[in-house]
Protein backbone atom coordinates (compact mmCIF):
# COMPACT_ATOMS: atom_id res chain seq x y z
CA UNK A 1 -0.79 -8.08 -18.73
CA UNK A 2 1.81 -9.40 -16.96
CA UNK A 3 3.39 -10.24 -13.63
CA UNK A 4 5.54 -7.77 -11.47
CA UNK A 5 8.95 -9.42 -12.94
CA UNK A 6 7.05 -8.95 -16.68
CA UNK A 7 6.52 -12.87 -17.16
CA UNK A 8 3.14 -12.71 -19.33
CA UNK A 9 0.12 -14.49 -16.99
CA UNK A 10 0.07 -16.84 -19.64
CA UNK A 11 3.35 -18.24 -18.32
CA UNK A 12 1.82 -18.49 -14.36
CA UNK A 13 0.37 -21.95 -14.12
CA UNK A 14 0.05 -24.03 -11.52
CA UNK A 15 2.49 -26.43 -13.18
CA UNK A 16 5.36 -23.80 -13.15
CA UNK A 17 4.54 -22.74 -9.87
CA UNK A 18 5.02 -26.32 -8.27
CA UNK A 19 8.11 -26.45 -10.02
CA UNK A 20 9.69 -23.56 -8.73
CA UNK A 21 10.24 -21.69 -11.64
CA UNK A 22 7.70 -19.01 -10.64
CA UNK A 23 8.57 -17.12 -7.52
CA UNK A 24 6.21 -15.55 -4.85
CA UNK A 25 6.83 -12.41 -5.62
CA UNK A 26 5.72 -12.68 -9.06
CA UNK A 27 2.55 -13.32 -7.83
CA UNK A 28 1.82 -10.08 -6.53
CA UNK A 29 -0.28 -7.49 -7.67
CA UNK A 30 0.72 -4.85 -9.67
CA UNK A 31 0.18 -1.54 -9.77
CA UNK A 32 -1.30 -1.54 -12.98
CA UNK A 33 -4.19 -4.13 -11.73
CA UNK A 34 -4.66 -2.55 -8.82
CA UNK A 35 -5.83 0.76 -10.63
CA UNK A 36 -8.02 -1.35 -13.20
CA UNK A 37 -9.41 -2.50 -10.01
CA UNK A 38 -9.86 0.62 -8.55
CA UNK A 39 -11.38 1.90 -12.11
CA UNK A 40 -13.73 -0.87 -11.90
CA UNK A 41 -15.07 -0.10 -8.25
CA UNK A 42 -15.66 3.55 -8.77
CA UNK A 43 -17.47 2.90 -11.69
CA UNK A 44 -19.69 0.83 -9.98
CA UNK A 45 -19.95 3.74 -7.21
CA UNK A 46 -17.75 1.58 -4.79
CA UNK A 47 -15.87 4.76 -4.29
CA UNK A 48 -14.41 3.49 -0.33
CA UNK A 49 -13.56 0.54 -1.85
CA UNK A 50 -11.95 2.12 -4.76
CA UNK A 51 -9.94 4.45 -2.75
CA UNK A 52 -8.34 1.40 -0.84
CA UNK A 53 -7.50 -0.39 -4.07
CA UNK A 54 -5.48 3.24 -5.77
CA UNK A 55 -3.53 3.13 -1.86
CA UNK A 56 -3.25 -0.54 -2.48
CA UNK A 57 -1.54 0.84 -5.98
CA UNK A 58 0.59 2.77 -4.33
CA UNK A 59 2.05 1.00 -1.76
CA UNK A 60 2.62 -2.05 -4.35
CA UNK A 61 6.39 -0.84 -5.01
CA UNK A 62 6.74 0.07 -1.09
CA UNK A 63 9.53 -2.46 0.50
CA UNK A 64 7.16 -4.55 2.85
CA UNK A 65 9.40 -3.45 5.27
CA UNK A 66 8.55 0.25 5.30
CA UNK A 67 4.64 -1.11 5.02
CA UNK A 68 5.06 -2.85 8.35
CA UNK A 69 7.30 -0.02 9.66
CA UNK A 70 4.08 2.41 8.60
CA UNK A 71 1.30 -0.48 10.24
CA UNK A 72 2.95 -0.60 13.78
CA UNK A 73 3.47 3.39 13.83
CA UNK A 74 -0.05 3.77 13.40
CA UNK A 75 -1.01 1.60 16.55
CA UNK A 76 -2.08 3.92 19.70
CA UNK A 77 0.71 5.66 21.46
CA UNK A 78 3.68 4.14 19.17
CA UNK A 79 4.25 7.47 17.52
CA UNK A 80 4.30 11.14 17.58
CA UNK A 81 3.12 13.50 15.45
CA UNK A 82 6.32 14.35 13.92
CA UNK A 83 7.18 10.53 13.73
CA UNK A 84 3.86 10.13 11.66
CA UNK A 85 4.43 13.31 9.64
CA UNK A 86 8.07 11.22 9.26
CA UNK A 87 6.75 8.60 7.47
CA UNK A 88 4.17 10.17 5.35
CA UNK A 89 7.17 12.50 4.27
CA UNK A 90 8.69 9.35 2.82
CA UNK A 91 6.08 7.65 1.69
CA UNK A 92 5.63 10.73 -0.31
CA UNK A 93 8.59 12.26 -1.28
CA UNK A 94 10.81 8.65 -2.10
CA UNK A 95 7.87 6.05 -3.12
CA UNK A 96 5.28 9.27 -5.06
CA UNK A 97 2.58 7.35 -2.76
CA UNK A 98 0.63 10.64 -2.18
CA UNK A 99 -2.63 9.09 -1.36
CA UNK A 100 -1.00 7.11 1.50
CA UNK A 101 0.59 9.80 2.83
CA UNK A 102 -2.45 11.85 2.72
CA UNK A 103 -4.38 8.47 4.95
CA UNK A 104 -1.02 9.03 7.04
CA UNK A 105 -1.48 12.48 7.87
CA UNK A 106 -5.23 12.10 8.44
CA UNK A 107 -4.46 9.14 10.98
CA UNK A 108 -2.35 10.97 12.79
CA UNK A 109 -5.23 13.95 12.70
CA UNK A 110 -7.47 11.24 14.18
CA UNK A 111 -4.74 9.83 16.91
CA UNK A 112 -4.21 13.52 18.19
CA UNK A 113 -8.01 13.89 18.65
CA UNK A 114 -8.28 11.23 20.19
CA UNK A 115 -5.00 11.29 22.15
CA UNK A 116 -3.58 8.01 21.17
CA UNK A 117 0.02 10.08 20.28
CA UNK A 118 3.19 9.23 22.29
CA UNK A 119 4.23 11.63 24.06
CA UNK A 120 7.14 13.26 22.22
């Protein structure tokens, strides 16, 4: 296994880490963990929780910025429909996060119903 940047975990210690030569983002999940983790949950018949962890897969490789541009469309009345089906679009199409899209659309399902849309 190794980090995002391919340093093996062997090389993460808390030594290297107070000297600086280990940088935040290497210690981020990967994608890779996040599915052993996901493995692990269903298998124990966790399946909610494993669900959350393949999305958490997914979005691993999303720029945080799209993440946070995704979190604060969701809030009530920030988007519309189309705006939602926007993102999940992207998500899709340029990242292949399919199961995120999918909790997109069904968000935006569940903001209609509920009529927490803007107004286009």
């Amino acid at each position: 296994m190794t980090t995002p940047g391919g340093l093996p975990l062997s090389d993460v210690t808390l030594d290297a880490v107070e000297a600086g030569r280990i940088a935040v983002d290497e210690m981020r999940a990967t994608p890779a963990t996040l599915q052993r983790q996901a493995q692990v949950a269903a298998a124990a018949g966790r399946t909610a929780l494993a669900a959350n962890l393949e999305r958490a897969a997914e979005l691993a490789s999303v720029p945080a910025e799209l993440i946070l541009e995704v979190y604060t469309a969701l809030r009530p009345h920030r988007s519309t429909a189309d705006e939602l089906e926007g993102l999940a679009a992207l998500l899709e199409r340029e990242h292949g996060a399919a199961r995120s899209a999918d909790f997109v659309r069904e968000a935006a399902a569940v903001c209609a119903q509920r009529g927490l849309l803007r107004e286009a």
